[in-house]
Protein backbone atom coordinates (compact mmCIF):
# COMPACT_ATOMS: atom_id res chain seq x y z
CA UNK A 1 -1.96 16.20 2.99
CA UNK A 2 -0.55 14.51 5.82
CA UNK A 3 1.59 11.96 5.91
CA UNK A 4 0.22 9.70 8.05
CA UNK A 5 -2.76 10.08 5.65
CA UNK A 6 -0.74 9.37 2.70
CA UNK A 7 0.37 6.28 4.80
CA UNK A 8 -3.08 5.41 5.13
CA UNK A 9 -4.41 5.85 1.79
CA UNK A 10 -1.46 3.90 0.18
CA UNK A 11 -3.04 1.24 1.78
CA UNK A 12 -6.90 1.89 1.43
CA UNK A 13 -6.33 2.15 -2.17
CA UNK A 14 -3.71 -1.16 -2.49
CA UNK A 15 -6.69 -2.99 -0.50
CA UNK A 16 -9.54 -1.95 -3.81
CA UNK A 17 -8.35 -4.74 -4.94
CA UNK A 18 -11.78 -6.17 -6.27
CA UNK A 19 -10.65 -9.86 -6.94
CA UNK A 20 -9.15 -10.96 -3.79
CA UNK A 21 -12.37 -12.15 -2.02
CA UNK A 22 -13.55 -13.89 -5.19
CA UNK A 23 -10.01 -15.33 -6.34
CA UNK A 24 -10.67 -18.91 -5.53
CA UNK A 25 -13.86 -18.76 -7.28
CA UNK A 26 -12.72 -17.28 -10.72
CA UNK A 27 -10.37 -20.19 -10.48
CA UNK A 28 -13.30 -22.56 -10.05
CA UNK A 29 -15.46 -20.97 -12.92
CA UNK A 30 -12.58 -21.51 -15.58
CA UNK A 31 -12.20 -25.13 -14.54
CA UNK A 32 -9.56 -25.34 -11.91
CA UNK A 33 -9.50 -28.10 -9.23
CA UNK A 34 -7.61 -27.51 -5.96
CA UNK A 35 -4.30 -29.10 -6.66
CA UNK A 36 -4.27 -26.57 -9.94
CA UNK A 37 -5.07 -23.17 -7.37
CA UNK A 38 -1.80 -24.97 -5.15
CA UNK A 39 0.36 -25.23 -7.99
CA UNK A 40 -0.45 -21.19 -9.02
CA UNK A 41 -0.15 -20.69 -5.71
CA UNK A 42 3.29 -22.19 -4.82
CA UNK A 43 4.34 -20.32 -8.36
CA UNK A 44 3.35 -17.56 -6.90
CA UNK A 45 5.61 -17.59 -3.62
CA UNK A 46 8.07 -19.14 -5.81
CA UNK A 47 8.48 -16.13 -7.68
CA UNK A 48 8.18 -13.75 -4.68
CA UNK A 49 10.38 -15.72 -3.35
CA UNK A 50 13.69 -15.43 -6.03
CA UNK A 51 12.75 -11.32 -6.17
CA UNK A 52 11.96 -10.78 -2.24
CA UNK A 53 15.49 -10.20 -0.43
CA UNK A 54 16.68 -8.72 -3.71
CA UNK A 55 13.94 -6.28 -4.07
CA UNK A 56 14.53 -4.88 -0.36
CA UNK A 57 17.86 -4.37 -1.30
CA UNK A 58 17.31 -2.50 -4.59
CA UNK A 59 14.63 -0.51 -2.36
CA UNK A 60 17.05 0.51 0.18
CA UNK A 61 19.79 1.09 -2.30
CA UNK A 62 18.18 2.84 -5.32
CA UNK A 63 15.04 4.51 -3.61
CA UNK A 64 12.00 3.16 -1.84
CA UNK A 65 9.61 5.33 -3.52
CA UNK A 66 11.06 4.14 -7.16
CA UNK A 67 10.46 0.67 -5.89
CA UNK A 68 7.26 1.08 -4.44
CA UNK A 69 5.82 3.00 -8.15
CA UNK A 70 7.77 0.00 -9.72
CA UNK A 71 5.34 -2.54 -7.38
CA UNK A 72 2.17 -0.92 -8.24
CA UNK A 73 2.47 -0.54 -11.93
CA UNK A 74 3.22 -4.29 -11.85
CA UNK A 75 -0.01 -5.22 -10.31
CA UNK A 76 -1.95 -3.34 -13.26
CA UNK A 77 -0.19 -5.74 -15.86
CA UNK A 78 -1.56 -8.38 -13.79
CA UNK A 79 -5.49 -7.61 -13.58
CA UNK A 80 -5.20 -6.66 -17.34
CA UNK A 81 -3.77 -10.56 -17.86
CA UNK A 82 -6.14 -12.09 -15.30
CA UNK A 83 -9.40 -10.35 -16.75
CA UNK A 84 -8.66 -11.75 -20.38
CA UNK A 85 -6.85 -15.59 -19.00
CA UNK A 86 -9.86 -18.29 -20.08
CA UNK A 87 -7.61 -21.42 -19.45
CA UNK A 88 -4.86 -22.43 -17.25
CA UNK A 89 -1.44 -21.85 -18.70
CA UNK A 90 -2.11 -17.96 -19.32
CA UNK A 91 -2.57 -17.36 -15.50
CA UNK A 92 0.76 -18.38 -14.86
CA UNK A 93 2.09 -14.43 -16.62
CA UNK A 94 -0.95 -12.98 -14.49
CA UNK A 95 0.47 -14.71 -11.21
CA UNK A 96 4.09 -13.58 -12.39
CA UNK A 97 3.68 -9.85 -12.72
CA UNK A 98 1.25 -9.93 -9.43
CA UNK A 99 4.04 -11.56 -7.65
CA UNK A 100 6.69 -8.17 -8.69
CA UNK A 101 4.32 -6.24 -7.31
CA UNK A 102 3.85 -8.73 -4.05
CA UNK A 103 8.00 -8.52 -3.89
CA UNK A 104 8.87 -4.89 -4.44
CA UNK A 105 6.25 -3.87 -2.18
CA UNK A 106 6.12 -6.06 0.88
CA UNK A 107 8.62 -4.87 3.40
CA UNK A 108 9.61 -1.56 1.70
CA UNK A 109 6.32 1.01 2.42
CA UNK A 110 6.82 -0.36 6.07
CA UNK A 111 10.41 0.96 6.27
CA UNK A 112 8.92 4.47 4.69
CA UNK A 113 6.81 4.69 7.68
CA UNK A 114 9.37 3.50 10.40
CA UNK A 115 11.76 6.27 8.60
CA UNK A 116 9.23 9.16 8.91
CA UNK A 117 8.50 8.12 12.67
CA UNK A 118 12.06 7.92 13.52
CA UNK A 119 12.45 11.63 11.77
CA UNK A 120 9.35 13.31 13.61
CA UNK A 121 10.22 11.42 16.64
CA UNK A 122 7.60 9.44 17.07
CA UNK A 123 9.19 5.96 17.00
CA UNK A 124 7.58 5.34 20.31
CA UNK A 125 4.45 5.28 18.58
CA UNK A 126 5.07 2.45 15.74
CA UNK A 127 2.67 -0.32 16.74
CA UNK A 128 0.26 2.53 17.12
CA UNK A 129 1.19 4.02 13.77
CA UNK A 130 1.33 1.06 11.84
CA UNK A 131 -2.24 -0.41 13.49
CA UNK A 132 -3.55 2.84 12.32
CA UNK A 133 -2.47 2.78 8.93
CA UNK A 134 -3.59 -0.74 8.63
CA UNK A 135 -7.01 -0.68 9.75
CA UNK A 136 -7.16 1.60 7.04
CA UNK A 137 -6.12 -1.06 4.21
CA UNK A 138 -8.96 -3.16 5.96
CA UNK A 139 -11.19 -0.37 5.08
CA UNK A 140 -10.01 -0.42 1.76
CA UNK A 141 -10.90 -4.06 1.31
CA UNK A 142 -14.25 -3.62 3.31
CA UNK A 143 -14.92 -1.21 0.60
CA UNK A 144 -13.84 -3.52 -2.23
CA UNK A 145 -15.50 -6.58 -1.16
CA UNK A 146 -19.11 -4.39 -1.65
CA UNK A 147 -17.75 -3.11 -4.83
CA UNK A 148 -16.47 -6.21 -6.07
CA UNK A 149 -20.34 -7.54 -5.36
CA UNK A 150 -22.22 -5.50 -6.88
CA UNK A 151 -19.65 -6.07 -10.22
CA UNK A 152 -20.55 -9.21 -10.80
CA UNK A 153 -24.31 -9.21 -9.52
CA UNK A 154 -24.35 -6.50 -12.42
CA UNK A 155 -21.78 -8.09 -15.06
CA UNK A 156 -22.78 -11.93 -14.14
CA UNK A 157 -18.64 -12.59 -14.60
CA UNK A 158 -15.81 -12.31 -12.24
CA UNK A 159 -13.65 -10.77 -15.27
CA UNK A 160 -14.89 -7.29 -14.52
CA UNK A 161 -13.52 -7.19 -10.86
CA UNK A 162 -9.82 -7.59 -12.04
CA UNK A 163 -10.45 -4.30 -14.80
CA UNK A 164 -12.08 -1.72 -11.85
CA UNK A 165 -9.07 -3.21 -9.76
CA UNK A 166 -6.84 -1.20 -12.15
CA UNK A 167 -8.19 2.71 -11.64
CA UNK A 168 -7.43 2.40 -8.02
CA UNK A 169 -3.86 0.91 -8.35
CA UNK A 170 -3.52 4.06 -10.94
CA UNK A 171 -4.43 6.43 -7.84
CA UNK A 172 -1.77 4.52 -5.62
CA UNK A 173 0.87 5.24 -8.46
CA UNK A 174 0.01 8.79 -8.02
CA UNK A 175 0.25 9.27 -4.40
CA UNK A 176 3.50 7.13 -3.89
CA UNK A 177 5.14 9.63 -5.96
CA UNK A 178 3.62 12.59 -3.79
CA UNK A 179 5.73 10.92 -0.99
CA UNK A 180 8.62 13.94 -0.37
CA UNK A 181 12.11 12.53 -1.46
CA UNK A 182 14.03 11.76 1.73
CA UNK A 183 11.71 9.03 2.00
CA UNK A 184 13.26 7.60 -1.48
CA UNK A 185 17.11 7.74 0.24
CA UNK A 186 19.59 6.24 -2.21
CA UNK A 187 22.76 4.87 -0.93
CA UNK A 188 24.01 4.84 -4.48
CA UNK A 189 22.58 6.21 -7.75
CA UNK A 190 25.20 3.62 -9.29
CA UNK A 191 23.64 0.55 -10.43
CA UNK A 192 25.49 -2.28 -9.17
CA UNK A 193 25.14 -5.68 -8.91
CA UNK A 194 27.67 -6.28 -6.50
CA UNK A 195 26.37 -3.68 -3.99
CA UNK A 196 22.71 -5.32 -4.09
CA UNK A 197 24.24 -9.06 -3.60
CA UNK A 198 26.64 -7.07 -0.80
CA UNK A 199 23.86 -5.46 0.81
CA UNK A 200 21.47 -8.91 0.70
CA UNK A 201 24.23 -10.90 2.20
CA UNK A 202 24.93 -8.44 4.94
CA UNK A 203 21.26 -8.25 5.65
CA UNK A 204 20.70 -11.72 5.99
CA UNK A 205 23.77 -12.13 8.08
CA UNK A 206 22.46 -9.67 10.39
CA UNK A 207 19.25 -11.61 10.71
CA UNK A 208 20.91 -15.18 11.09
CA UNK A 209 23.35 -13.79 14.25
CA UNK A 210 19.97 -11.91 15.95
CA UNK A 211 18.38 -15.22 17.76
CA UNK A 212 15.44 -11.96 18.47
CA UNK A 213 15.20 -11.69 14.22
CA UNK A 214 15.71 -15.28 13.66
CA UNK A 215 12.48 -16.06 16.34
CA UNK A 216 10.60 -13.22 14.41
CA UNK A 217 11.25 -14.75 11.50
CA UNK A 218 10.50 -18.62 12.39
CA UNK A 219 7.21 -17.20 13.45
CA UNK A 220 5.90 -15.19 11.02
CA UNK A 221 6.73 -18.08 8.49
CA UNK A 222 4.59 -20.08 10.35
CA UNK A 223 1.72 -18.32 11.82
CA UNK A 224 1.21 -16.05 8.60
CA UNK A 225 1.84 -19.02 6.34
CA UNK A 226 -0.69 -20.88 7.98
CA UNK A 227 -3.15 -18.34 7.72
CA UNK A 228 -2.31 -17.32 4.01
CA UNK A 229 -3.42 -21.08 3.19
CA UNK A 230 -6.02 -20.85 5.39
CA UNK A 231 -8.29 -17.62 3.81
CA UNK A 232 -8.04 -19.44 0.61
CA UNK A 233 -10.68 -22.59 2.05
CA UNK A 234 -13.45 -19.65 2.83
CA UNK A 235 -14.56 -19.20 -0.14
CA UNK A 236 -15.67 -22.35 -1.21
CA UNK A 237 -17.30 -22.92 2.22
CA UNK A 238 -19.28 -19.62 2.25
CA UNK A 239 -20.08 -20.59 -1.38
CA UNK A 240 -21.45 -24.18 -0.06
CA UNK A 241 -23.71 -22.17 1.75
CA UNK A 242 -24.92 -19.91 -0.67
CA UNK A 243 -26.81 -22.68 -2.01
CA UNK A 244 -29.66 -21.96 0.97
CA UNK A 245 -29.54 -17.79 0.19
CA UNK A 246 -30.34 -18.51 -3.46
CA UNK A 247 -33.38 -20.38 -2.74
CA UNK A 248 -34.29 -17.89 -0.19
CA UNK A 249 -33.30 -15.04 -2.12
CA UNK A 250 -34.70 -16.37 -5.29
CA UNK A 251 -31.58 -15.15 -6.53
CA UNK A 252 -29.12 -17.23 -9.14
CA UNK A 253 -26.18 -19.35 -7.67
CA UNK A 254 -23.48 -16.75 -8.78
CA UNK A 255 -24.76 -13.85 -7.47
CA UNK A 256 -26.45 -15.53 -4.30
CA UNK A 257 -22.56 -16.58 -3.91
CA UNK A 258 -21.52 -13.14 -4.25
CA UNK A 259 -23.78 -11.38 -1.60
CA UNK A 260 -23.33 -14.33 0.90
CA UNK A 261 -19.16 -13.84 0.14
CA UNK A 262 -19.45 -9.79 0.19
CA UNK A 263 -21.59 -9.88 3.45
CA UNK A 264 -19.20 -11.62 5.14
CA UNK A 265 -15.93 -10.62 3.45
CA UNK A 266 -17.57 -7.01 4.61
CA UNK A 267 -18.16 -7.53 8.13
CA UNK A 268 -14.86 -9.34 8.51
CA UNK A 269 -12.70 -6.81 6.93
CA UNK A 270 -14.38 -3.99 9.36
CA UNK A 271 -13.47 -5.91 12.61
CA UNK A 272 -10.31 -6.42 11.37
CA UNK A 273 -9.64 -2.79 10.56
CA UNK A 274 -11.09 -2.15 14.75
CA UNK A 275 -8.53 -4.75 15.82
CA UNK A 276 -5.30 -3.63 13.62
CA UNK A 277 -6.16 -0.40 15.40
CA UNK A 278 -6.65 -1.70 18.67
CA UNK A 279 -3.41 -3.59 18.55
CA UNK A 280 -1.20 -1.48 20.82
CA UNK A 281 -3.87 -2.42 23.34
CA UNK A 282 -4.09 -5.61 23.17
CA UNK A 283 -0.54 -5.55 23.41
CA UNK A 284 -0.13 -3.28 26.40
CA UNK A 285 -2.16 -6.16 27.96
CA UNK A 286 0.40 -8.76 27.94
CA UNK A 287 4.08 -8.72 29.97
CA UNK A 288 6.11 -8.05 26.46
CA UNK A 289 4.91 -7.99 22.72
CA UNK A 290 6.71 -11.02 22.29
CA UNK A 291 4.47 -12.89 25.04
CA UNK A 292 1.41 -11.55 23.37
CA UNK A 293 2.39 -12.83 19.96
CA UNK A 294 3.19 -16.65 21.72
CA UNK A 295 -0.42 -16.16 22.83
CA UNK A 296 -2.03 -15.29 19.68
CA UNK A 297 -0.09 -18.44 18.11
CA UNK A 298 -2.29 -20.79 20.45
CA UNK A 299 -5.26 -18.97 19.82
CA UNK A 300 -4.44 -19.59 15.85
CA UNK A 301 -4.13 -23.40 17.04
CA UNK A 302 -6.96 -23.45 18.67
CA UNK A 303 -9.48 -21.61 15.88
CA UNK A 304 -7.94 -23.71 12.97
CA UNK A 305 -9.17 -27.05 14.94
CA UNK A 306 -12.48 -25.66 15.63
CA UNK A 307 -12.92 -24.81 12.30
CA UNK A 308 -11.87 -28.48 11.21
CA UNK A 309 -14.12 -30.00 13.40
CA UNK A 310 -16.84 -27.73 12.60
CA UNK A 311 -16.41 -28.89 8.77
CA UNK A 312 -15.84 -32.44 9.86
CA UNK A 313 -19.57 -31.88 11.61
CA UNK A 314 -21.11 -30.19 9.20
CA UNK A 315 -21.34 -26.91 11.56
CA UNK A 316 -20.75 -24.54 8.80
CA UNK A 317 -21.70 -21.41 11.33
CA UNK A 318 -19.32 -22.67 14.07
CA UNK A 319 -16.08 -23.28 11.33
CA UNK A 320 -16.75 -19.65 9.57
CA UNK A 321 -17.17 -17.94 13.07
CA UNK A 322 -13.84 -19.55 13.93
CA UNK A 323 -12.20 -18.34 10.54
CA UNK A 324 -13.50 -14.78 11.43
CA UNK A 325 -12.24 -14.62 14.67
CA UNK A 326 -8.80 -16.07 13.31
CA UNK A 327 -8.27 -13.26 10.80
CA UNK A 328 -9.40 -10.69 13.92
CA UNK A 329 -6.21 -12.31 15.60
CA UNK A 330 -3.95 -12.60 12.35
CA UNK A 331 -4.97 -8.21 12.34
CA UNK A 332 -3.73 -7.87 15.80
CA UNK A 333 -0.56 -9.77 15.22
CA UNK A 334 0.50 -8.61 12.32
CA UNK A 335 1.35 -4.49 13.95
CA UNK A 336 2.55 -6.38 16.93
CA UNK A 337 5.24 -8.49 15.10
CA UNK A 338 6.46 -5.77 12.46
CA UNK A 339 7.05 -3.16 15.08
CA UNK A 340 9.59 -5.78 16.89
CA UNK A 341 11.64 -5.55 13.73
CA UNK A 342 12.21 -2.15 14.17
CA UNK A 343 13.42 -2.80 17.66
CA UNK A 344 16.26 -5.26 16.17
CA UNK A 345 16.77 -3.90 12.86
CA UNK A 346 19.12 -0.92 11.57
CA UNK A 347 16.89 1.75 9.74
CA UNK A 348 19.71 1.05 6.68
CA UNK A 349 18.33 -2.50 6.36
CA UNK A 350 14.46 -2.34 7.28
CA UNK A 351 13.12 -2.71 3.56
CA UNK A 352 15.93 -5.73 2.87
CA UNK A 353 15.20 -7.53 6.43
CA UNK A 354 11.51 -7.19 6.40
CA UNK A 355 11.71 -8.93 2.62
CA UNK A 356 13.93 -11.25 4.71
CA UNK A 357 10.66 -12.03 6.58
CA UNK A 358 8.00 -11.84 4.05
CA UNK A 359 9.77 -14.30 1.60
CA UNK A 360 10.39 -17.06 4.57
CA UNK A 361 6.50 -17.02 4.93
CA UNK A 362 6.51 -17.68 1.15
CA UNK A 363 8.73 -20.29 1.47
CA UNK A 364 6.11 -21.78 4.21
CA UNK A 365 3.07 -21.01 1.90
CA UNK A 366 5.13 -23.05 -1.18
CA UNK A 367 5.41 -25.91 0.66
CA UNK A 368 1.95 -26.08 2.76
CA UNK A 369 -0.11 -24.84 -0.58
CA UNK A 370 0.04 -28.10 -2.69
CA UNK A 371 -0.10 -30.35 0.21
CA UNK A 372 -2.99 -28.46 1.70
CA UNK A 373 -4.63 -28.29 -1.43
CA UNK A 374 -4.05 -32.50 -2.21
CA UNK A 375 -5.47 -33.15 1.13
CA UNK A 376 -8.56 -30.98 0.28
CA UNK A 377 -9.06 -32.60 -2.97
CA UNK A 378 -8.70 -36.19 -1.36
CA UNK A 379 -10.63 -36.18 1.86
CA UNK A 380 -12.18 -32.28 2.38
CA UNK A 381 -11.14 -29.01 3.54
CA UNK A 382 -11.71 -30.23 6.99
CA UNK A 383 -8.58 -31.98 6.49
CA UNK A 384 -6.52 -29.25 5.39
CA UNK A 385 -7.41 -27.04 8.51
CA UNK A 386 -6.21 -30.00 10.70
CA UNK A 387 -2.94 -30.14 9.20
CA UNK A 388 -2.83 -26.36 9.20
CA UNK A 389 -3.96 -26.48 13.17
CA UNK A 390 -0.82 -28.84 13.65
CA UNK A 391 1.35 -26.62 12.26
CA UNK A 392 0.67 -23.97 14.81
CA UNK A 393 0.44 -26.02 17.61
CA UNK A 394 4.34 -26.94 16.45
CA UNK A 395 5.06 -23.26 15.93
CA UNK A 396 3.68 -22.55 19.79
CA UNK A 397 5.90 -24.97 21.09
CA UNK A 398 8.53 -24.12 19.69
CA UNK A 399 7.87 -20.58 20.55
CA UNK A 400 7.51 -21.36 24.22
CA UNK A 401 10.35 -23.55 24.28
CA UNK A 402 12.80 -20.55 23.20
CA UNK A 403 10.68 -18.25 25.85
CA UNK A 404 14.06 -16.90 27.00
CA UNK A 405 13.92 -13.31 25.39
CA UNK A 406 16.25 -10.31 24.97
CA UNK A 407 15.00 -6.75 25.23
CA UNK A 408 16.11 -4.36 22.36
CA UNK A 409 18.18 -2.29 25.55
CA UNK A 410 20.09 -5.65 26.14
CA UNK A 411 21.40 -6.03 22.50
């Protein structure tokens, strides 16, 4: 098998994950309120957040492929907790071993794929590459959403979806470790805690003396911070409006909310996968990668508000069309903005810097989860969004203020 395959069906299998479009909902059917789903939340990125820079380090020291079986298995634990949790307090060891598997992945598969491009020569190609391999997670989660449907039209309980979650994670396990092994380099087969806090701190001084990584970073903690926050109001919007399917379906509120959710989930997972693919493109469009990401920022601006007002109007069509077309533009950022990191950062440190950037955008999500989730509880979602939009109209300011840019050749 090839290994740009392998690449992509890493990430079409991590993507079967049958619970993520119906999350927010399980919470609701146990009895959660919105400040509750914040507070698991924020524990959540908490907990990424303590294991994310040291898990890049223990992937670049001690094997990427170890780390990346290590990630996987962790996420199992987690559905088995999550399908059996009936109250509040048990979540909290669900949300703990999904967040290892959050930390010891994010960051590290990229670096895999950055090190095979370099090797093949093909490092020209990484926006390409990477949009490739991630239209095919979107697939995967296309995939999933219709699964995840027709689970709990069928079982009449969002339990189920977190036990079928588990036979594709078992798959994944499998073809991470067909990965060949120079793709798990070792710079030590020692285990040493000094070495991992010696590699962490040189990683993060390298990031703190690039003002190119330090601008990467800033804006990924914003824009994909926002938007993590963001997904999570969808569902109880789309389920708002499952209340006209049911009658027209004849179909009960649960599963009326499950088709309306899947249909959508569905068609916005498949134009995400076109635009993640596309994203070399779109980029080729603009006069540098880092002006097209400064555009996408004020497009995010501009599609949170809409969505706000649309809410604050009662134009449900108009605020969902708007979250769509956000999540199109979150797909087309997302290869544009990790192939800049290879441009800045030494192969040697591309798991530990890119868990450098993933945990900053936990730190954002920590902080803008509860708040965003009081405000929704107090005076609507609609307010949330418009705190969110503010956000990113900050983050494209400050974006255009520090316009001045350095090419990789110049460093």
């Amino acid at each position: 098998m090839k290994m740009i395959t392998r690449f992509s069906l890493y990430g079409f299998l991590k993507n079967l994950d049958f619970s993520e479009p119906f999350l927010i909902l399980f919470y609701l059917s146990i009895g959660l309120n919105f400040f509750q789903i914040g507070v698991l939340v924020s524990f959540l990125n908490i907990c990424i957040n303590i294991m994310e820079v040291p898990s890049g380090a223990l992937a670049d020291i001690y094997g990427r492929k170890n780390c990346m079986i290590l990630s996987l298995t962790s996420y199992i634990f987690s559905f088995a907790i999550f399908a059996f949790s009936e109250s509040y307090i048990p979540l909290f060891p669900a949300v703990f071993f999904f967040s290892i598997g959050e930390a010891f992945r994010t960051g590290t598969h990229k670096a895999m794929i950055f090190d095979w491009l370099r090797k093949n020569d093909r490092l020209g190609e990484k926006t390409k590459v990477y949009g490739f391999t991630r239209s095919w997670s979107k697939y995967g989660s296309a995939i999933s959403v219709v699964i995840a449907t027709i689970i709990i039209i069928f079982s009449k309980s969002y339990r189920w979806i977190f036990i079928f979650s588990i036979i594709p994670y078992i798959a994944g396990v499998w073809n991470i470790a067909c990965y060949p092994d120079y793709l798990n380099k070792k710079l030590s087969d020692r285990i040493s805690i000094k070495l991992i806090f010696t590699h962490t701190f040189e990683s993060l001084r390298t990031v703190f003396a690039s003002s190119n990584l330090r601008k990467l970073i800033v804006q990924s903690m914003g824009f994909e911070g926002v938007f993590e926050v963001t997904k999570d109001y969808l569902q109880p919007i789309l389920k708002a409006q499952a209340v006209v399917l049911a009658a027209f379906l004849m179909l009960p509120e649960k599963e009326s909310t499950a088709v309306t959710v899947g249909i959508i989930y569905f068609i916005l997972h498949i134009i995400s996968a076109n635009a993640s693919l596309r994203s070399h493109i779109f980029a080729a469009r603009f006069r540098s990668e880092q002006t097209a990401i400064i555009a996408m920022i004020f497009f995010g601006f501009a599609l949170a508000f809409v969505s706000s007002a649309g809410l604050y109007l009662k134009l449900y069509a108009v605020a969902i069309i708007a979250y769509i077309a956000y999540y199109v533009i979150q797909n087309l950022w997302r290869p544009i903005l990790v192939a800049q990191y290879d441009d800045y950062a030494e192969s040697s440190q591309q798991a530990s810097i890119l868990s450098i950037e993933s945990q900053t955008k936990t730190v954002g999500i920590t902080i803008i989860a509860p708040v965003a989730g009081f405000m929704a509880d107090r005076w609507g979602i609609e307010s949330s969004l418009m705190l969110l939009a503010i956000l990113l109209l900050i983050l494209w300011v400050y974006s255009v203020a520090g316009r001045k840019e350095k090419t990789p050749a110049s460093l």
